[in-house]
Protein backbone atom coordinates (compact mmCIF):
# COMPACT_ATOMS: atom_id res chain seq x y z
CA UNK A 1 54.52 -41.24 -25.83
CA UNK A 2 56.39 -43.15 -28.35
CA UNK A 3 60.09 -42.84 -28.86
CA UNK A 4 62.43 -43.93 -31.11
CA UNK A 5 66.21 -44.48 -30.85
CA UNK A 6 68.22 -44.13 -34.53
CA UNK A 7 72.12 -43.51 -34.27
CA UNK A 8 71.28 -41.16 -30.68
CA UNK A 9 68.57 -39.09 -32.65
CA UNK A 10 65.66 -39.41 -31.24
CA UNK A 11 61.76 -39.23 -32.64
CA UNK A 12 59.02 -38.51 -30.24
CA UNK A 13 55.71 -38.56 -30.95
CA UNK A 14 53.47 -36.26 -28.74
CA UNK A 15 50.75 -37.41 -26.55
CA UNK A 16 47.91 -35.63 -24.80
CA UNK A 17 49.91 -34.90 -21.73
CA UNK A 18 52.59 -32.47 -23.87
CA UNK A 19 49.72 -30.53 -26.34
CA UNK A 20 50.09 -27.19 -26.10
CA UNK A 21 53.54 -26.82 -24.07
CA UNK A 22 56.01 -25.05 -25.81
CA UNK A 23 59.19 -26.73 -27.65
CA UNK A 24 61.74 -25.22 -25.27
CA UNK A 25 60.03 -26.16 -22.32
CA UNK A 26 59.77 -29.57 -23.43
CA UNK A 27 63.30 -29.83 -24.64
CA UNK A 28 64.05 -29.02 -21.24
CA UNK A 29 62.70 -31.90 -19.49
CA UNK A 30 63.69 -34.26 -22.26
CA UNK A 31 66.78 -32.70 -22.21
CA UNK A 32 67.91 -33.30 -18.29
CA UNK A 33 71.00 -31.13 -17.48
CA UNK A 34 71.50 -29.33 -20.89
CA UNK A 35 72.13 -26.15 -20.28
CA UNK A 36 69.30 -23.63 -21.72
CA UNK A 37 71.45 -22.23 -23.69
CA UNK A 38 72.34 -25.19 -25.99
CA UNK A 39 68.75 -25.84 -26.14
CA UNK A 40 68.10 -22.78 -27.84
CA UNK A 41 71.17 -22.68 -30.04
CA UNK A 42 70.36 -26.43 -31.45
CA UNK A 43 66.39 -24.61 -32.11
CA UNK A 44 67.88 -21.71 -33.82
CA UNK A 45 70.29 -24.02 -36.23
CA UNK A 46 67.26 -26.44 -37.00
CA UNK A 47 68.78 -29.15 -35.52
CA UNK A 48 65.61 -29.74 -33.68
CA UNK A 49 62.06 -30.55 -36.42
CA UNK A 50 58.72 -30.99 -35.68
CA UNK A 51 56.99 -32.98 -38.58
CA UNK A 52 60.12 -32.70 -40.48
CA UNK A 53 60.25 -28.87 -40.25
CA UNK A 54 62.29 -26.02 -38.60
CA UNK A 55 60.30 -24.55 -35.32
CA UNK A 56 60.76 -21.35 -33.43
CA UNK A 57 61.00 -21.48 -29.06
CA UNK A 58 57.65 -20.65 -28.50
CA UNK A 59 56.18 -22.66 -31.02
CA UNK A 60 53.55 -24.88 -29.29
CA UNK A 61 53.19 -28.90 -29.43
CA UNK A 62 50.01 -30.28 -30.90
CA UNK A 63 48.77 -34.20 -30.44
CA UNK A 64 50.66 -36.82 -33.14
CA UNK A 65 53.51 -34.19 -33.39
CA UNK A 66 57.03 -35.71 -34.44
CA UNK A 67 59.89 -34.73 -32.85
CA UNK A 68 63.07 -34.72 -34.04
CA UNK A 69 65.68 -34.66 -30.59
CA UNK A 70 69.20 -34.46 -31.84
CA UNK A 71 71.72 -36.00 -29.68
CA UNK A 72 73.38 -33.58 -27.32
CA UNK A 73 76.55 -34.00 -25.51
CA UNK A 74 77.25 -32.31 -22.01
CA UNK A 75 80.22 -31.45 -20.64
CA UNK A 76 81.54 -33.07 -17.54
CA UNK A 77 81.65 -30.28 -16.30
CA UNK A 78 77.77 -29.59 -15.75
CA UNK A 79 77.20 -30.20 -11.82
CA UNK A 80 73.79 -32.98 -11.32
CA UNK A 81 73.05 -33.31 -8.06
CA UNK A 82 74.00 -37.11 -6.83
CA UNK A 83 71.18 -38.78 -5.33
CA UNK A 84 73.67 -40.01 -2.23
CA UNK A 85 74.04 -36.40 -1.50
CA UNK A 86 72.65 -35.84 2.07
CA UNK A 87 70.57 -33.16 0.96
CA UNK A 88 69.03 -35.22 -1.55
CA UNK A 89 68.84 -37.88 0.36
CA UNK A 90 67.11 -35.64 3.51
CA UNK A 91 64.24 -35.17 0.68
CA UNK A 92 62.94 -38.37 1.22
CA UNK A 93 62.17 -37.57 4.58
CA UNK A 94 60.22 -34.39 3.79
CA UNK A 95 57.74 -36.29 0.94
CA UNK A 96 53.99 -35.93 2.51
CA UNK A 97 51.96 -37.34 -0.13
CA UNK A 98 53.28 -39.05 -3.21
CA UNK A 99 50.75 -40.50 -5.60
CA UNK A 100 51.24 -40.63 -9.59
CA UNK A 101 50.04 -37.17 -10.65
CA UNK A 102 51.75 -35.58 -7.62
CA UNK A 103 54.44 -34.84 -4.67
CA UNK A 104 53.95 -32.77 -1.52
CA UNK A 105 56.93 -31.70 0.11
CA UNK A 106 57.40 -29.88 3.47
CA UNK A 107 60.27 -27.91 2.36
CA UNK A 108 63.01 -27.17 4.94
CA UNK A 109 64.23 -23.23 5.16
CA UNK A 110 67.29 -22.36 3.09
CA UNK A 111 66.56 -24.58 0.59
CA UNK A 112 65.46 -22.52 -2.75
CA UNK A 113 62.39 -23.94 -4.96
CA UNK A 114 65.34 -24.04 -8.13
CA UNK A 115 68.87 -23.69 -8.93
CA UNK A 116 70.12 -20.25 -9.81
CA UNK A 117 71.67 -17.10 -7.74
CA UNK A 118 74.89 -19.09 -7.13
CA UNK A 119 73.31 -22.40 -6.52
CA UNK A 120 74.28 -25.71 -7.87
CA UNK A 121 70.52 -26.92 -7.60
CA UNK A 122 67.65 -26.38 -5.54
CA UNK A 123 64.31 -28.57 -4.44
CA UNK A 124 63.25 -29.53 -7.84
CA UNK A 125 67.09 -30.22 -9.40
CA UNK A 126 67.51 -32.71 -5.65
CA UNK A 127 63.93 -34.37 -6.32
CA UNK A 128 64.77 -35.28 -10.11
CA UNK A 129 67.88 -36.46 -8.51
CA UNK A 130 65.56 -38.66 -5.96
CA UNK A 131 63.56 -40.00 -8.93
CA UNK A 132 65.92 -40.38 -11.92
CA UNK A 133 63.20 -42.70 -13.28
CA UNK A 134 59.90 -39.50 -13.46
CA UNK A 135 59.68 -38.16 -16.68
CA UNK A 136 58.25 -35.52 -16.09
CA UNK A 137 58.31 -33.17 -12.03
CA UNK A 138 57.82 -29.41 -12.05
CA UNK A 139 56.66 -27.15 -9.38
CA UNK A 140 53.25 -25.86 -9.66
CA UNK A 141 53.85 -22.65 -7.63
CA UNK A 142 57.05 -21.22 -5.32
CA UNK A 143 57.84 -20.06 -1.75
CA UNK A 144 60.54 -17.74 -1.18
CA UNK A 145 64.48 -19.54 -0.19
CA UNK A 146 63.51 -18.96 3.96
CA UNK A 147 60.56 -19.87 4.05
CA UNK A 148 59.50 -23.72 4.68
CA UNK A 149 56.48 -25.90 4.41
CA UNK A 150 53.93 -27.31 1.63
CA UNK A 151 54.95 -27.01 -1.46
CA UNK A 152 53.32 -29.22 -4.47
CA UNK A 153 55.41 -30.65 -7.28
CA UNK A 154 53.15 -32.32 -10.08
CA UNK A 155 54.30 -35.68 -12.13
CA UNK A 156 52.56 -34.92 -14.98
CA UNK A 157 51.76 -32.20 -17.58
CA UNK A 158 48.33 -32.88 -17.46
CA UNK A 159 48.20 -32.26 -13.12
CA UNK A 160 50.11 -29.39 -13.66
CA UNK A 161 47.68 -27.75 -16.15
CA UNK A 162 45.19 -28.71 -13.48
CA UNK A 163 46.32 -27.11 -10.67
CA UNK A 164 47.72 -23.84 -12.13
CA UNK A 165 44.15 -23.52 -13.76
CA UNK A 166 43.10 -24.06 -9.75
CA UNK A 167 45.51 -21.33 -8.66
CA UNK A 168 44.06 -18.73 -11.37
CA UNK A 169 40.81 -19.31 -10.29
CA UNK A 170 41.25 -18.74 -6.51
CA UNK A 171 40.50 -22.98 -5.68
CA UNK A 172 43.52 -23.54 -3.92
CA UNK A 173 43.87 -22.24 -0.15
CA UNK A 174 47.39 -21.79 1.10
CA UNK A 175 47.67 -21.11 5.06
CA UNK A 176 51.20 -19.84 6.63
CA UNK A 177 52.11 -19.39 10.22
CA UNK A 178 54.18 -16.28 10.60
CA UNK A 179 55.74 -14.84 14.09
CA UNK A 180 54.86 -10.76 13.76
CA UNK A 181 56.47 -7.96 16.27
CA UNK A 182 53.96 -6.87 18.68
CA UNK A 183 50.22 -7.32 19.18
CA UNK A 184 47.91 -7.70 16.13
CA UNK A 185 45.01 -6.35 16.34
CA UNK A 186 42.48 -8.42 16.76
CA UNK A 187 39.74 -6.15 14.41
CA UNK A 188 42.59 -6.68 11.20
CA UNK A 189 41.39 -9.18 9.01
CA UNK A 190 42.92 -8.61 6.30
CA UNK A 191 46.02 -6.04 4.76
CA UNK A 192 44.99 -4.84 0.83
CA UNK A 193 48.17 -3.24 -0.07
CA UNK A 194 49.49 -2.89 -3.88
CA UNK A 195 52.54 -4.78 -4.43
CA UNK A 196 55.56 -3.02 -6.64
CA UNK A 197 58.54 -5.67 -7.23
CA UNK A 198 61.84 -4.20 -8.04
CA UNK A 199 65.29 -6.02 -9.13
CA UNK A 200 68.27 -4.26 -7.51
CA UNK A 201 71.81 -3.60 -9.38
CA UNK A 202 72.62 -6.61 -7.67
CA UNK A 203 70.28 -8.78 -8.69
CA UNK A 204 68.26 -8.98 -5.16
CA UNK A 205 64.48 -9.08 -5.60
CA UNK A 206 63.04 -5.91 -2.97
CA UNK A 207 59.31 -5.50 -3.16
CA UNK A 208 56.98 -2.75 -1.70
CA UNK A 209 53.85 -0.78 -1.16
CA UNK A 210 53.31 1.28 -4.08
CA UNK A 211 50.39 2.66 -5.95
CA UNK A 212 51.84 1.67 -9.06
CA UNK A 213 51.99 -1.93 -8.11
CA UNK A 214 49.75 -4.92 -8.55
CA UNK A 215 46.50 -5.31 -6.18
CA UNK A 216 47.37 -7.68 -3.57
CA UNK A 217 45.53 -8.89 -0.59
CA UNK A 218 46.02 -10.55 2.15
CA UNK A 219 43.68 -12.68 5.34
CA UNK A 220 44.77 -13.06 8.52
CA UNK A 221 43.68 -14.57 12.28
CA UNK A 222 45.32 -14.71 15.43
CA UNK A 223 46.07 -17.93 16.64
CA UNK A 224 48.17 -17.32 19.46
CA UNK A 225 49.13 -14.20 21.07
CA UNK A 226 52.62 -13.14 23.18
CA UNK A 227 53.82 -10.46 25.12
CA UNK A 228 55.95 -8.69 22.24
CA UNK A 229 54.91 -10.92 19.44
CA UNK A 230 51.96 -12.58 17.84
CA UNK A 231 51.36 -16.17 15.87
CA UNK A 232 49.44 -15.11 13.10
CA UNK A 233 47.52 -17.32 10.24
CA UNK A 234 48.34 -15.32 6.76
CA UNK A 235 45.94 -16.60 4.03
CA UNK A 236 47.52 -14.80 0.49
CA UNK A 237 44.64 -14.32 -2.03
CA UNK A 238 46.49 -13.57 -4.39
CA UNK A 239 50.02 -14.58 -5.20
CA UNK A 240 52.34 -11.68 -5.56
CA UNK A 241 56.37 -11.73 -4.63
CA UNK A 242 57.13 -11.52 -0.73
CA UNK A 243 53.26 -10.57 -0.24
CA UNK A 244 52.68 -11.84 3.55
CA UNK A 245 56.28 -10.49 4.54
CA UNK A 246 55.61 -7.48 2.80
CA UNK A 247 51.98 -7.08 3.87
CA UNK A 248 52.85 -7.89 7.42
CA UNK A 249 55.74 -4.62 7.69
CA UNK A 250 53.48 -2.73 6.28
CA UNK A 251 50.88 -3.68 9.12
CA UNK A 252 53.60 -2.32 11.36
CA UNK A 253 53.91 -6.03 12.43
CA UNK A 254 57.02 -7.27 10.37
CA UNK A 255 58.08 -11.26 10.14
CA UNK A 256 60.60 -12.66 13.08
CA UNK A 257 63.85 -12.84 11.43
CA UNK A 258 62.87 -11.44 8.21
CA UNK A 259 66.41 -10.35 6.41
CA UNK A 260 64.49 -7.81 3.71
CA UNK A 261 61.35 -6.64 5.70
CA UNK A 262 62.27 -7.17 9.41
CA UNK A 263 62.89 -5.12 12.60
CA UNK A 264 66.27 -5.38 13.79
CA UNK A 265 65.23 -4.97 18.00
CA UNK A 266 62.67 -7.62 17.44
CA UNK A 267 64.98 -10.07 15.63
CA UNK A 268 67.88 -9.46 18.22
CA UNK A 269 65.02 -10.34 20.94
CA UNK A 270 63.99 -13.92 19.28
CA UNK A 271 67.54 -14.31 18.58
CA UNK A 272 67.96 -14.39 22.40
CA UNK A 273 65.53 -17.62 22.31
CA UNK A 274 67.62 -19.01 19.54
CA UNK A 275 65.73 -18.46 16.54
CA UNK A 276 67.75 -18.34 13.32
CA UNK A 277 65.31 -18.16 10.43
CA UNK A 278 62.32 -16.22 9.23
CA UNK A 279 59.12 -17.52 10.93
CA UNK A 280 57.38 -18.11 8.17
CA UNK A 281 55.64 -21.86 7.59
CA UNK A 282 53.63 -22.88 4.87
CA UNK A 283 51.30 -25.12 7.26
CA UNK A 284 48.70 -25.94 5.29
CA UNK A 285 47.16 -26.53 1.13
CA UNK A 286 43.83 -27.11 0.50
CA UNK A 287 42.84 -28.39 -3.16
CA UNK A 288 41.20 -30.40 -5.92
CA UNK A 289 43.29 -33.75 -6.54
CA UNK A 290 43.98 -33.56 -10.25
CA UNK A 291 42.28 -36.43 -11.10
CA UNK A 292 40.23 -37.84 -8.83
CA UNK A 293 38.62 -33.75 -8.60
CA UNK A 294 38.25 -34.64 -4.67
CA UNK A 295 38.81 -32.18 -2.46
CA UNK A 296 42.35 -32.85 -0.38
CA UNK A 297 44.47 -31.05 2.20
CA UNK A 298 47.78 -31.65 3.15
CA UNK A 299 49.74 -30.46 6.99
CA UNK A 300 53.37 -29.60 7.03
CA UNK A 301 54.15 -29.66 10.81
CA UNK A 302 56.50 -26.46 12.76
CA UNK A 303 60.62 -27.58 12.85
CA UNK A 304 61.89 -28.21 16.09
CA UNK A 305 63.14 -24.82 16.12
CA UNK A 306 59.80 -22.66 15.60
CA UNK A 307 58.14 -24.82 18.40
CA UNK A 308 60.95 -24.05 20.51
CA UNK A 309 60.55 -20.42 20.36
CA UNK A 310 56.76 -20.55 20.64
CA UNK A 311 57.16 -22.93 23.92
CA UNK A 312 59.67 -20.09 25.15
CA UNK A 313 57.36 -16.81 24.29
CA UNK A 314 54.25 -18.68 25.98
């Protein structure tokens, strides 16, 4: 990608790796830290041109496009994350594969994917943070604030195309660990529930079991069993909001320390054993590499804390 610098305006011309995203999207991560609503006000007044000419939001890049970037001034007061932070920093710890078309993180609990609801930033704001010098890092799919584990970030447009083609087609296989209340049966493979999400008044995403919702299943195995709780292996095919915690309650097996979907005896019972999250682990993604096409799988181990309470349940 070419760029030129005249008096702060800049002139990019677009390569392969940006055909077909949309202008705000890529004004977004050529425009680190604007807020999105400046983005969209210097669209509307034409202060942005592709080829020389006004463009609407959605209007999508093609191959030798110009375009015109006007400079843009931030206010101080816009919060970036410092890469000294010790969150930030604690990032660096939780890479498990870095190569140049992608990241693997195993993301701790109670960190969320983005910034938003009240937060200053979230994974991806700390990893652009990390790596001031990447162009270009985006998440190619989410997992919920609580939960931890693998979660893939791709470094180019290109990989992310990729692997979000791989996620529509059912390629990629995602494996959780989850603690559930009581025995699971050992005959339930699988939970095929529909999936309604609803926003409350305020704000908080609930989701349930309704006929109306989307079709959503859900594989699971035992892989270690307890006197009042089982380890289970949730395999999500497909990709709905909260759809193992959600699928598990209505199993009448809800998720240890589950805030939206869990039983209140159970959690006050791992509690006891000093557990203090929702046991829910992204342990494993299986996949095509982006480029090289090879298969690839990537293991986020248990935190000290969910081996703790499995050593103390066995």
């Amino acid at each position: 990608m070419n760029t030129e610098v005249n008096n702060s305006v800049r002139f990019i011309e677009v390569d392969e790796e940006y055909a077909g995203q949309r202008i705000d999207n890529f004004l977004k991560t050529q425009l680190k830290g604007v807020p999105k609503s400046l983005i969209y006000r210097i669209l509307r007044k034409g202060e942005v041109r592709v080829n020389k000419g006004r463009v609407k939001p959605e209007y999508k890049l093609c191959p030798q496009d110009v375009v015109r970037v006007p400079p843009v001034r931030v206010s101080e007061g816009t919060p970036t994350p410092s890469p000294k932070l010790q969150k930030v920093a604690e990032l660096e710890s939780q890479i498990l594969f870095e190569d140049d078309r992608l990241l693997v993180i195993n993301k701790a609990s109670g960190t969320a994917v983005h910034g938003g609801s009240g937060l200053s930033f979230g994974l991806i704001e700390g990893l652009r943070a990390l790596r001031p010098q990447a162009k270009f890092l985006e998440l190619v799919h989410r997992l919920d604030r609580d939960t931890s584990g693998c979660i893939l970030i791709a470094k180019r447009r290109s990989a992310l195309r990729h692997m979000h083609e791989q996620l529509r087609n059912g390629q990629m296989d995602k494996r959780y660990q989850a603690l559930v209340m009581g025995s699971w049966p050992a005959s339930r493979f699988k939970v095929k529930a529909p999936l309604q999400k609803n926003v409350l008044q305020s704000g908080e995403r609930m989701v349930n079991v309704s006929e109306q919702g989307k079709p959503s299943e859900t594989r699971y195995r035992i892989l270690q069993q307890f006197d009042n709780a089982t380890l289970v292996e949730a395999s999500p095919i497909t990709g709905r909001t909260h759809q193992i915690r959600v699928h598990c309650q209505h199993a009448g097996h809800p998720i240890a320390c589950d805030p939206k979907y869990g039983d209140a005896q159970f959690d006050a019972f791992v509690q006891a054993k000093g557990l203090r999250r929702l046991f829910l682990h992204a342990a494993k993604i299986s996949l095509f590499h982006p480029k090289t096409e090879q298969p690839i799988s990537f293991e986020a181990p248990l935190d000290d804390q969910l081996k703790n309470i499995l050593r103390q349940l066995a």
